[in-house]
Each structure stands twice: as structure tokens, then as C-alpha cells.
Protein backbone atom coordinates (compact mmCIF):
# COMPACT_ATOMS: atom_id res chain seq x y z
CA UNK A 1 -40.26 -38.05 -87.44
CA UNK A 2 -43.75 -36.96 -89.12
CA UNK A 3 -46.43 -35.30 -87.25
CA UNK A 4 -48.66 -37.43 -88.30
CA UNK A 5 -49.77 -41.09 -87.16
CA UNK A 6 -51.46 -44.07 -89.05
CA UNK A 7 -54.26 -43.76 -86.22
CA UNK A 8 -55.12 -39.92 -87.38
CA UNK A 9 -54.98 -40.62 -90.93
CA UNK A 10 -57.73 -43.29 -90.40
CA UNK A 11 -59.97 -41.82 -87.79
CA UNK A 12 -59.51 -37.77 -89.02
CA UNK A 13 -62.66 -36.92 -91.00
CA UNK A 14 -62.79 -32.95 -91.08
CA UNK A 15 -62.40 -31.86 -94.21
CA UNK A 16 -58.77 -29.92 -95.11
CA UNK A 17 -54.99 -30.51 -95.47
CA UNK A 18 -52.70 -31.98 -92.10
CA UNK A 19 -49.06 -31.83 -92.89
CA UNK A 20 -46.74 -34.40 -91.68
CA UNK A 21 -43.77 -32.56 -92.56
CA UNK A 22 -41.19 -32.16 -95.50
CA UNK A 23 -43.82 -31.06 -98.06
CA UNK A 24 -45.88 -34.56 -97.70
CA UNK A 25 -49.79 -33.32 -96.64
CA UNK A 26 -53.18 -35.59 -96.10
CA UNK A 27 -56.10 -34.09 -98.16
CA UNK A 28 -59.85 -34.73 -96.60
CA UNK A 29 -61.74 -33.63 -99.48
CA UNK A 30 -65.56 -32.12 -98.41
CA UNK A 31 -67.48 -35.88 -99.38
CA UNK A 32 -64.74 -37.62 -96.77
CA UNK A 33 -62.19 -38.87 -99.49
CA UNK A 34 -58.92 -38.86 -98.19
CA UNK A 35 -55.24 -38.58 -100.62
CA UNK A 36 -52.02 -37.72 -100.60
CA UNK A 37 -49.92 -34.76 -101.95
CA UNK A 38 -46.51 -33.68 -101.42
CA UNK A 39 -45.62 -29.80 -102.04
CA UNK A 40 -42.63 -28.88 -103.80
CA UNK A 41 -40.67 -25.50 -104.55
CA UNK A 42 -38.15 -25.20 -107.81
CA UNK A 43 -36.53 -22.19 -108.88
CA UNK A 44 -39.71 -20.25 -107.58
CA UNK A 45 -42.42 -22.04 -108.09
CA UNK A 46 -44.66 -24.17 -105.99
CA UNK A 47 -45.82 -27.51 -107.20
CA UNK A 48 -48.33 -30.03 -105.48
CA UNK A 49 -48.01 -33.71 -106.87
CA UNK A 50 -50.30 -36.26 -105.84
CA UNK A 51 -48.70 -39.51 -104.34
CA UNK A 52 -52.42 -41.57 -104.51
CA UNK A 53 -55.64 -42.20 -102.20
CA UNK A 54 -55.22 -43.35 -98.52
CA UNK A 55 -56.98 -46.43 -99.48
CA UNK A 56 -54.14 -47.98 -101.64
CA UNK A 57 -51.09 -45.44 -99.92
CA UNK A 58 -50.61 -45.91 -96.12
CA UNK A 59 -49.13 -43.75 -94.41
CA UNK A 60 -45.46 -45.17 -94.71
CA UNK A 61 -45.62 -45.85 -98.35
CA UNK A 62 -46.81 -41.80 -98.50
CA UNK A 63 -43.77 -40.72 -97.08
CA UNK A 64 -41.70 -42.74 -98.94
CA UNK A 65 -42.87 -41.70 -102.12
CA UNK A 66 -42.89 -38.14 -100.52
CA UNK A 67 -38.99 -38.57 -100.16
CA UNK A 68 -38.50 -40.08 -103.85
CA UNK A 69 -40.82 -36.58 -105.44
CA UNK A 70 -38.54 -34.66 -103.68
CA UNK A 71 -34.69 -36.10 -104.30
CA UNK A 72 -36.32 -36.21 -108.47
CA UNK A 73 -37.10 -32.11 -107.99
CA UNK A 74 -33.91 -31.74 -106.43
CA UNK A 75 -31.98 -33.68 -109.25
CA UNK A 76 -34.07 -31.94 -111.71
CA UNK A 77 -36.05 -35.11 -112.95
CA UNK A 78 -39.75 -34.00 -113.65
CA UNK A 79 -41.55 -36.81 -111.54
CA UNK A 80 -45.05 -37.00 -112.98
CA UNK A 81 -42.83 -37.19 -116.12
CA UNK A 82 -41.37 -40.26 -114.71
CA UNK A 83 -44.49 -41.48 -113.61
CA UNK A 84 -45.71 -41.60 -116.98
CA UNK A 85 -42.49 -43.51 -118.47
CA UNK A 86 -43.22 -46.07 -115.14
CA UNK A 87 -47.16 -46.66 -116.86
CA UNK A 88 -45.82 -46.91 -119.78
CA UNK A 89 -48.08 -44.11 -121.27
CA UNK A 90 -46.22 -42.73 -124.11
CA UNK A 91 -46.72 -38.87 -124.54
CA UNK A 92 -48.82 -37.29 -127.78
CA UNK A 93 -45.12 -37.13 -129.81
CA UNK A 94 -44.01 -40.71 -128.90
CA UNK A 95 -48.10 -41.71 -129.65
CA UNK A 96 -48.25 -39.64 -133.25
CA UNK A 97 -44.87 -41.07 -134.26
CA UNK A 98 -46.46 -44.70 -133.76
CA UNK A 99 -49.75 -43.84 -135.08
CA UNK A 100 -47.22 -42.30 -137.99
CA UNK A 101 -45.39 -45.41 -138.14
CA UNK A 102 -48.33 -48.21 -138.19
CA UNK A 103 -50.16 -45.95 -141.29
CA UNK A 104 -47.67 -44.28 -143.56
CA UNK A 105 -47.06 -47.64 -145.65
CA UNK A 106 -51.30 -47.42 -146.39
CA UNK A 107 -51.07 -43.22 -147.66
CA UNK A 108 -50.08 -43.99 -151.59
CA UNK A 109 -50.09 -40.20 -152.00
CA UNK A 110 -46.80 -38.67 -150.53
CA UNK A 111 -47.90 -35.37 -150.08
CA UNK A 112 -50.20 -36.19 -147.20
CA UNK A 113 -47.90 -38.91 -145.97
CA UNK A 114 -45.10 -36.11 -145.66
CA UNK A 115 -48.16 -33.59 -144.24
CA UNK A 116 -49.50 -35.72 -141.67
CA UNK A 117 -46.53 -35.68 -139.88
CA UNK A 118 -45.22 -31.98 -140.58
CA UNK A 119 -47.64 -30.09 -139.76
CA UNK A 120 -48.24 -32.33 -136.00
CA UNK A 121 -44.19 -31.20 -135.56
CA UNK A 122 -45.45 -27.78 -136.57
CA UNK A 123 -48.60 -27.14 -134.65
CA UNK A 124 -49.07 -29.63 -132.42
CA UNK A 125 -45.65 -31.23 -130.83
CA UNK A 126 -44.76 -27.54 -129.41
CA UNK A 127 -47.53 -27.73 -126.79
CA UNK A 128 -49.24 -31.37 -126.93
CA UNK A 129 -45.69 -33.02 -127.83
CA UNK A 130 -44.64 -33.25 -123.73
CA UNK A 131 -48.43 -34.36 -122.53
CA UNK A 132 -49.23 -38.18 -121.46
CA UNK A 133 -51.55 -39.15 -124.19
CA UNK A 134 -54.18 -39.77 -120.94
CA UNK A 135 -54.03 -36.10 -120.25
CA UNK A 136 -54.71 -34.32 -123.16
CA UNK A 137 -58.69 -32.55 -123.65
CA UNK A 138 -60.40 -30.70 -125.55
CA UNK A 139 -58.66 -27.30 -124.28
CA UNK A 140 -55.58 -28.59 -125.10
CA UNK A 141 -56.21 -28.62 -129.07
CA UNK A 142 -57.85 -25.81 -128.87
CA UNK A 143 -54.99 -24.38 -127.78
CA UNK A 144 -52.61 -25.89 -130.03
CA UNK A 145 -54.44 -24.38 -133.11
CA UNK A 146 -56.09 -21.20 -131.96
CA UNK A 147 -52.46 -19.41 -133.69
CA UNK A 148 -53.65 -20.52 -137.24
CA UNK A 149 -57.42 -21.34 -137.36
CA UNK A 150 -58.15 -17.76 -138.78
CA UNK A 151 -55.05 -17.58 -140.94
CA UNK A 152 -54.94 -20.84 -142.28
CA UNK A 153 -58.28 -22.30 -141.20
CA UNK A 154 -58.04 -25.46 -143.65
CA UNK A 155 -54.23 -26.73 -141.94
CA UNK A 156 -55.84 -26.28 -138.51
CA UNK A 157 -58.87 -28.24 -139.12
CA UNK A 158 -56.37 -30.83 -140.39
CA UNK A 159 -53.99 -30.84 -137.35
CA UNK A 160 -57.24 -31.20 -135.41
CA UNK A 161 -58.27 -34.14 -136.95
CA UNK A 162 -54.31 -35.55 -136.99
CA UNK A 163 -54.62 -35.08 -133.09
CA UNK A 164 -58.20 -36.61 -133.00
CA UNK A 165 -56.75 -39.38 -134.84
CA UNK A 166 -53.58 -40.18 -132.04
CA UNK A 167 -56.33 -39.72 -129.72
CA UNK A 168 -58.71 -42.38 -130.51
CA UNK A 169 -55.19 -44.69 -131.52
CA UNK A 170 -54.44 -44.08 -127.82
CA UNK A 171 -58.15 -45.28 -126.87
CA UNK A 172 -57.59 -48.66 -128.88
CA UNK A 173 -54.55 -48.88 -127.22
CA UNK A 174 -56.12 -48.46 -123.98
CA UNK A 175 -54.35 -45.73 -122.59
CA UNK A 176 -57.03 -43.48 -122.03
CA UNK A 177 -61.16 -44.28 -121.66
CA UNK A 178 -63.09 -41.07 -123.34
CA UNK A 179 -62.64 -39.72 -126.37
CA UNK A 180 -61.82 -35.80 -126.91
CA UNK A 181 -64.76 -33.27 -126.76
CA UNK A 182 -65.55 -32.38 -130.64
CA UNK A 183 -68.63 -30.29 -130.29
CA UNK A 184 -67.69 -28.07 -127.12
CA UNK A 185 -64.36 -27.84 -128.40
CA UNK A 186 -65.50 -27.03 -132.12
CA UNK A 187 -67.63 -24.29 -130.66
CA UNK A 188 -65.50 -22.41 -128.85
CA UNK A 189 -63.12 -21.68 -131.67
CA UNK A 190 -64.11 -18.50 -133.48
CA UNK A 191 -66.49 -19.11 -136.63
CA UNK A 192 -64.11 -18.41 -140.07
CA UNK A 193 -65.82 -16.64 -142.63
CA UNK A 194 -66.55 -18.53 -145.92
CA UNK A 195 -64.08 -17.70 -148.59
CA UNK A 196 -66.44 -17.22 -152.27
CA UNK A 197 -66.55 -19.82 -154.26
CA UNK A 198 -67.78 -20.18 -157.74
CA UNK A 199 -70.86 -22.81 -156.33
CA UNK A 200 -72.93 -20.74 -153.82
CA UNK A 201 -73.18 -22.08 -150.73
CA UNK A 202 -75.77 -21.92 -147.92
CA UNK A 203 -74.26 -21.83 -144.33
CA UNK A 204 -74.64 -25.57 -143.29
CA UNK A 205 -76.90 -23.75 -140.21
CA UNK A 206 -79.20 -23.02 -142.57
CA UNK A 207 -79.88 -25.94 -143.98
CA UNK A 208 -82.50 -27.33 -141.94
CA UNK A 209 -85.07 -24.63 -142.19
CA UNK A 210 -83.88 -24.72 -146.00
CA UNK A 211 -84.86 -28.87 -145.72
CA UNK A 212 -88.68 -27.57 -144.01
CA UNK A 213 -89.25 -25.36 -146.89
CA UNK A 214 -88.84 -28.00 -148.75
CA UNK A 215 -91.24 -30.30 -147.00
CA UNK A 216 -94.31 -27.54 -146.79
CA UNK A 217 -95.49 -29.06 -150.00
CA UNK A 218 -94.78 -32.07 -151.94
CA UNK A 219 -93.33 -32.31 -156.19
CA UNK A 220 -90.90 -34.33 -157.70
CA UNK A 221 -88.31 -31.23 -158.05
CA UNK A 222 -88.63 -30.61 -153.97
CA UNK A 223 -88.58 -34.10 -153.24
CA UNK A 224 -85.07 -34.36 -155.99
CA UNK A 225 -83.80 -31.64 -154.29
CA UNK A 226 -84.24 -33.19 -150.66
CA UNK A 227 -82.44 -35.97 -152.15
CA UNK A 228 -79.63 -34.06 -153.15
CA UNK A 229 -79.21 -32.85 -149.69
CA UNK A 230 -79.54 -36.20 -147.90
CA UNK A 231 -76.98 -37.78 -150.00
CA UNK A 232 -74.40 -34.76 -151.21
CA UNK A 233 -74.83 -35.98 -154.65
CA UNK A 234 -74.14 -33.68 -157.94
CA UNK A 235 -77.45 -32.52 -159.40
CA UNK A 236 -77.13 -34.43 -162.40
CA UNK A 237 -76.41 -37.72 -160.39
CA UNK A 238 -79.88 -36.69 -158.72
CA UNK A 239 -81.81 -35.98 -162.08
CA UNK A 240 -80.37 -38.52 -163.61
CA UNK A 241 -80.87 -41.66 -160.69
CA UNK A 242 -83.21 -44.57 -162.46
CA UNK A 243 -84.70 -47.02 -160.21
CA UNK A 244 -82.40 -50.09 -161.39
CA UNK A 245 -79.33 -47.91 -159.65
CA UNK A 246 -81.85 -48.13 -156.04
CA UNK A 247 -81.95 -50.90 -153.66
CA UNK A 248 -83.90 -49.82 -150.68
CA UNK A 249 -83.93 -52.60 -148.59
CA UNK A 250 -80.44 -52.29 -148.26
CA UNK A 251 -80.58 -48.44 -147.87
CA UNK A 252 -77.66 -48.61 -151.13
CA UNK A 253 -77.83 -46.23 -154.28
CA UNK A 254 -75.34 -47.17 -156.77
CA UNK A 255 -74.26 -44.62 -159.26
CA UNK A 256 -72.98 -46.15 -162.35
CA UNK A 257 -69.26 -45.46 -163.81
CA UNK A 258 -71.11 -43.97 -166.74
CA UNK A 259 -72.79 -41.10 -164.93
CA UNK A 260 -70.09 -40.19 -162.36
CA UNK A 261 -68.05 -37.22 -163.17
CA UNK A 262 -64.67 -39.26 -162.29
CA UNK A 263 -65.96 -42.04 -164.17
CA UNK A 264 -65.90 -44.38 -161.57
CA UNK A 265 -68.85 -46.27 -159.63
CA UNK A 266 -69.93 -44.46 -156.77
CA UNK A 267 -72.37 -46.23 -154.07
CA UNK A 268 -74.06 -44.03 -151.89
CA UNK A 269 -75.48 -44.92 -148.41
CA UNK A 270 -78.77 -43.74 -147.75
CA UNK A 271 -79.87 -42.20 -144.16
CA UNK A 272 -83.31 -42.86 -143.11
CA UNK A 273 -84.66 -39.48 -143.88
CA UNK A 274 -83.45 -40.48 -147.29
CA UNK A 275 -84.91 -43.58 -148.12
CA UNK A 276 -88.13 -41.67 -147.09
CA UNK A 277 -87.62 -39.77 -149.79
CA UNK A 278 -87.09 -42.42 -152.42
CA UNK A 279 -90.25 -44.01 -151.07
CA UNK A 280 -91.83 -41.12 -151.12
CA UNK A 281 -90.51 -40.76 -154.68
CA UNK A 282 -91.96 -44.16 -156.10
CA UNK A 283 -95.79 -42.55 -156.59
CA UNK A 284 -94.60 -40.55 -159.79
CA UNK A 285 -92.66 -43.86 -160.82
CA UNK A 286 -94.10 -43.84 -164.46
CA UNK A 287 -94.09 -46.43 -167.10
CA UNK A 288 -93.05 -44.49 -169.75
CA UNK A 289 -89.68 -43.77 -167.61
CA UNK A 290 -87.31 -45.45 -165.39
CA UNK A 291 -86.41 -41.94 -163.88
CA UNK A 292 -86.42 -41.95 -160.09
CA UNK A 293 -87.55 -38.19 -160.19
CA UNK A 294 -89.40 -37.89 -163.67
CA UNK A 295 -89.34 -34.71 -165.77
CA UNK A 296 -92.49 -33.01 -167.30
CA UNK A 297 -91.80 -34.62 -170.70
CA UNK A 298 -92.23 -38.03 -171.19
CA UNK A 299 -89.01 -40.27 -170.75
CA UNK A 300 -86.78 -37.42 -169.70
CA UNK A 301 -84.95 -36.65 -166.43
CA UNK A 302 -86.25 -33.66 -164.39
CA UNK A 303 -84.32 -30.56 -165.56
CA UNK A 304 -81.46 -28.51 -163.78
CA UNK A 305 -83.62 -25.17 -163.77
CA UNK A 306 -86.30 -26.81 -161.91
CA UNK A 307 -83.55 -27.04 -159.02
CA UNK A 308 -82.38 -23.88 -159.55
CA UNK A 309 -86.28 -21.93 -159.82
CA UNK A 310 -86.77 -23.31 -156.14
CA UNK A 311 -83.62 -21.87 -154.96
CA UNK A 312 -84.67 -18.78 -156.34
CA UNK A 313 -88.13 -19.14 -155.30
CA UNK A 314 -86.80 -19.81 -150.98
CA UNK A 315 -84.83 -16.45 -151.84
CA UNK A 316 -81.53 -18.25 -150.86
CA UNK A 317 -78.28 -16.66 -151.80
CA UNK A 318 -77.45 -20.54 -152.88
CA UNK A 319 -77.22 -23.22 -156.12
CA UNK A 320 -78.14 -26.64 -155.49
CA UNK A 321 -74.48 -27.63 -156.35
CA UNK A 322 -73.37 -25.59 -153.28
CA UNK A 323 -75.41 -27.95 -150.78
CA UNK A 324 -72.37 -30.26 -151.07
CA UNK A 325 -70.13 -27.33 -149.51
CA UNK A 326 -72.48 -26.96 -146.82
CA UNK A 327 -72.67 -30.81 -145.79
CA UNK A 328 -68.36 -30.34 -146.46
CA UNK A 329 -68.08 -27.63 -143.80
CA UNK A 330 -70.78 -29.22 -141.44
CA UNK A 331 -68.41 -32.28 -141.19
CA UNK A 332 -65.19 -30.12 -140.80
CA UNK A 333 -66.79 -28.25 -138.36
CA UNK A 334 -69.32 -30.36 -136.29
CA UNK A 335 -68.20 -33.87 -136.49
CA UNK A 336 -64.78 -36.06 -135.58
CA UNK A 337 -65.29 -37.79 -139.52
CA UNK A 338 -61.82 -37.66 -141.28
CA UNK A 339 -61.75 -35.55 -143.65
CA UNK A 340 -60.95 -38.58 -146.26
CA UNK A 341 -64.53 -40.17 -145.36
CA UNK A 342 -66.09 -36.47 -146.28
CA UNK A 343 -64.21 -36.65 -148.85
CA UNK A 344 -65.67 -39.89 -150.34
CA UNK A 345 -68.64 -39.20 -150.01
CA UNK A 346 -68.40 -36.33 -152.21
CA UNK A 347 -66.92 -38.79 -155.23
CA UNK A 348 -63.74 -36.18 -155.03
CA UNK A 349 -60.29 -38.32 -155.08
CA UNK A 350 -59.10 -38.84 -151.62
CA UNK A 351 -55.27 -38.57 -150.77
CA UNK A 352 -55.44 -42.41 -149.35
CA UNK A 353 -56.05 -44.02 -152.28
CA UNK A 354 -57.03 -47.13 -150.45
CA UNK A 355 -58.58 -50.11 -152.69
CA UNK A 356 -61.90 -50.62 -154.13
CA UNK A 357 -63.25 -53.80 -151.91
CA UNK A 358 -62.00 -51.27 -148.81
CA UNK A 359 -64.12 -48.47 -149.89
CA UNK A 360 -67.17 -50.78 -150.36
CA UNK A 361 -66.27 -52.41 -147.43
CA UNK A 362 -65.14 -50.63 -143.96
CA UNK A 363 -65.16 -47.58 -145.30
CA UNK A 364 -68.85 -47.44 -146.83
CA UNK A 365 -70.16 -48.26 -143.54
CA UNK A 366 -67.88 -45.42 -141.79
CA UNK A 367 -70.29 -43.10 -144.45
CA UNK A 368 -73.53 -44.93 -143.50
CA UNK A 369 -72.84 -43.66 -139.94
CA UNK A 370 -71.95 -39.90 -140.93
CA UNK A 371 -74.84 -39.58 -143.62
CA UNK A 372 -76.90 -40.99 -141.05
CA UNK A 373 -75.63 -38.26 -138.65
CA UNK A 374 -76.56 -35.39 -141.70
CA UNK A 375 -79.72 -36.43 -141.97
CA UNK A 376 -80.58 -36.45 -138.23
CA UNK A 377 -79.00 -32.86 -138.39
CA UNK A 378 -81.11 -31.87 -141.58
CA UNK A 379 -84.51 -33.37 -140.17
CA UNK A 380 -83.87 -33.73 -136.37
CA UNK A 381 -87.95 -34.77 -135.81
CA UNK A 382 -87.77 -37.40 -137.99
């Protein structure tokens, strides 16, 4: 017989634990909430397992579930385990093998189809595999690839966004409400120092103080340049923009086949801050040239050097080609973007070669959103 009674469970108010026996305790939390918990001991260790709130659990139905924790301890079944199977939650393995299943027949490139799922079984699956899909935070993948984020700091960031990816599959799904915490989890992981590169880079921190250099004073090689932030375009595809390629009311610049170092047609979304510029732009619109950002001689694009001088001139270790590095690692490392969208937007071949209406499509207006994001992040009073 317990020790306690249905009267005291309703009318007790103090604040602490009352045991009714055999492990099974009431819990009066400080603000008056009352639950259930029943305390276990296996090989050693001491467990406490909630068994609900006194609103939905009576007293009764407490003990009986009390009774059921204990006989699964004692027959070695893991009962939150159990629980989870009884929701019909699936764990993060049983979620990344669906998530797995539902996408492989869409990745044409079978590197990444045979990566995506590697490296999770690698990284991931030997301490997220076990975990209701519901459970897992931010502290979780931090912990899953803390082992390899300074020694191989690219496969990390990709396992990160694999288990991003399960994660918002299992919000669709609706088996858990909030998404995992990107920023707080991205900043405490230790910063990885850039590896040279042929294209100078500045540090994507940088760039904003780099962006209100550029805005002290106003010419058409600061306001190209600005441009070539905004929209992590190739210089030449800067340069060489005419007005035809523009269409600002629908924030849309269109990059000809012709001009595109892969030699296909690249449309780029334009952020706010952006189409400022363009705007901003259309004063030295001469007729003598359909140039977007005019050179000094008549009908000619501006030239590369004129990028370059101002570079030299803000005494940044940097080339303008390197600003596309900078917005690279600023999604890697501050954003939940897949890596494929970053990708795109960079006109570099993506491993999911998906079809041209779905890049102009679903996938242009996933870039609208992260350029938009960029150019909050390069001009945050704007």
C-alpha cells in the first residue's frame, strides 16, 4: 500500500518530492506544478523517469506506470526507449535513413548520394543514432562533430548540415516544433583557420566595415565593387553587367550564357541593399554605353584594376575575386543554407544536379532569402 493518498496529492502545495513507495515520488515544483517520477537503480546507477503531470496522471494510473518502469529496468528494456517506439517518434538513424530514402533517387551525382549517408554512419549515428528525433539540440551536434571540425573542418560542416537537414525533415513531419540552434551552436565551435588560397580572401567579419569604406564616397568602381559583394558575382560578370541583363522591379539580374564562365545562364537575385546599388548606379547610365558600371573610355566596361587599386587603396590583404570566399564561409559558418544553395549562387556545379525550371523556380527563391540575409549582414542599418 503507498504512503500516499489521492487527497494529499491534490491539496499538498509545498514545494519538494513525497514518496509513495517503490521508487514512484510526487514532484511540487517551486511555481506549484505538480508531476510524477519514479526512481530506478541498474547495475549502479540511479535513474529518475518521468511518468507525466498530476493533471493528466492520477494517482493510480502513477503507480501503475511506476510498476510497468520498473518490471522494463528489471527485464532490461530501456523504457523511455519504449516510450518513444509507443509515439511513434523514430530516432535520428531510423529519421536519416527515411530522409535518405525519400531523396537519394533526386542526387544524380553518386558521390554525394553515397556521402550523405556515410559520413551520418560515421560521425553522427555513434552518438545522435539512439536519440528520439524530438530530443536532439544544438549540444548534441556539437558534440557529434567537435572530433573532426579542426581536422577535417569541410566533412564536419557537411555532417552538420546532413543532421540539420533530418532535423527540419522531422519538423515537417511534425515530430518536433523548433528548429536546432545554428548561431549559438556555430559559435561555440572553435574558429578554423583559413587554409591559403590562390584568391585572397577577407575574413567574412570583415566585410562590413570593408562595405562602409566603400560607402564614404560615391564612383562607379566603389559602387561595382559593392555590387560584387551583394551578389557574389565574378568581377567580370560585374564589369561586364549591361542594363538589358537588369530588371529591377523584379529584384532579377540575368547573366547571359555568353558571359558566364560555365557557359550557362545564371540569374541572380538581388537583396535590397543591392538594388540600391543598381539604382544608385543608373546616374552614370550613358548613351554612348549600355554598361551598368561604365568605364572611363567611351563604350567600354569599367576595368579589373580599378577593383583591384581600391583593394589596395582600403589596405586589405584581399582581391575582389576573394569576396566570393568570404560570402562562402559566412554561409558555412553563420547560416542553416545547404551548402548546394551556396553553392548556386556562386555559378559553381552543384552535386544535385537538379533541373533548370527547379533552379529558376524553388530554388531561386531559397537564394532570394539567403542573399537577402548577406546583405542585411553586409549593411545591417539599411
Amino acid at each position: 500500500m503507498g504512503r500516499l493518498s489521492a487527497a494529499f496529492v491534490k491539496n499538498a502545495k509545498d514545494p519538494g518530492r513525497y514518496g509513495d513507495g517503490d521508487g514512484l515520488y510526487l514532484v511540487i515544483a517551486p511555481r506549484g506544478s505538480k508531476s510524477w517520477i519514479c526512481r530506478i537503480q541498474k547495475d549502479g546507477k540511479r535513474r529518475d523517469i518521468g511518468l507525466g503531470s498530476v493533471k493528466k496522471v492520477p494517482l493510480a494510473m502513477a503507480r501503475t506506470r511506476a510498476a510497468k518502469v520498473r518490471s522494463q529496468v528489471e527485464a532490461g528494456i530501456d523504457p523511455i526507449a519504449e516510450r518513444r517506439k509507443e509515439a511513434g517518434i523514430p530516432t535520428f538513424r531510423e529519421a536519416a535513413l527515411q530522409v535518405f530514402a525519400e531523396n537519394k533517387a533526386t542526387w544524380k551525382n553518386l558521390k554525394h548520394r553515397a556521402q550523405w549517408l556515410s559520413t551520418l554512419e560515421a560521425y553522427a549515428f555513434p552518438t545522435l543514432g539512439g536519440h528520439s528525433v524530438a530530443e536532439i539540440d544544438g549540444h548534441h551536434v556539437r558534440d557529434a562533430v567537435i572530433s573532426i571540425w579542426i581536422e577535417k573542418p569541410e566533412t564536419a560542416r557537411r555532417v552538420r548540415q546532413r543532421i540539420n537537414t533530418v532535423i527540419d525533415w522531422a519538423i515537417a513531419k511534425g515530430y518536433r516544433t523548433l528548429p536546432l540552434p545554428i548561431a549559438a551552436m556555430n559559435k561555440s565551435l572553435p574558429r578554423v583557420k583559413r587554409k591559403a588560397d590562390h584568391h585572397s580572401a577577407l575574413p567574412y567579419a570583415e566585410v562590413q566595415n570593408f562595405v562602409a569604406h566603400l560607402r564614404k564616397r560615391e564612383t562607379v568602381g566603389r559602387l561595382a565593387f559593392e555590387a560584387l559583394i551583394l551578389t557574389a558575382t565574378r568581377s567580370g560578370e560585374v564589369r561586364g553587367a549591361t542594363w538589358d541583363e537588369v530588371d529591377l522591379e523584379n529584384a532579377l539580374w540575368t547573366i547571359p550564357a555568353s558571359r558566364m564562365k560555365a557557359g550557362r545562364e545564371h540569374a541572380v537575385p538581388l537583396c535590397p541593399p543591392a538594388v540600391t546599388v543598381f539604382r544608385r548606379a543608373q546616374i552614370y547610365r550613358e548613351a554612348r554605353s549600355n554598361f551598368v558600371f561604365p568605364g572611363q573610355r567611351g563604350g567600354k566596361p569599367l576595368s579589373d584594376m580599378t577593383l583591384t587599386k581600391i583593394c589596395r587603396e582600403a589596405k586589405i590583404a584581399a582581391v575582389p575575386h576573394g569576396f566570393r570566399s568570404s560570402f562562402r564561409d559566412w554561409v558555412a559558418e553563420e547560416t542553416s543554407f545547404d551548402g548546394d544553395i551556396a553553392e548556386m549562387a556562386l555559378a559553381h556545379s552543384i552535386s544535385n544536379k537538379v533541373e533548370a525550371a527547379y533552379r529558376r523556380g524553388n530554388l531561386l527563391e531559397k537564394r532570394r532569402e539567403m542573399m537577402s540575409q548577406w546583405g542585411k549582414y553586409c549593411i545591417p542599418d539599411l
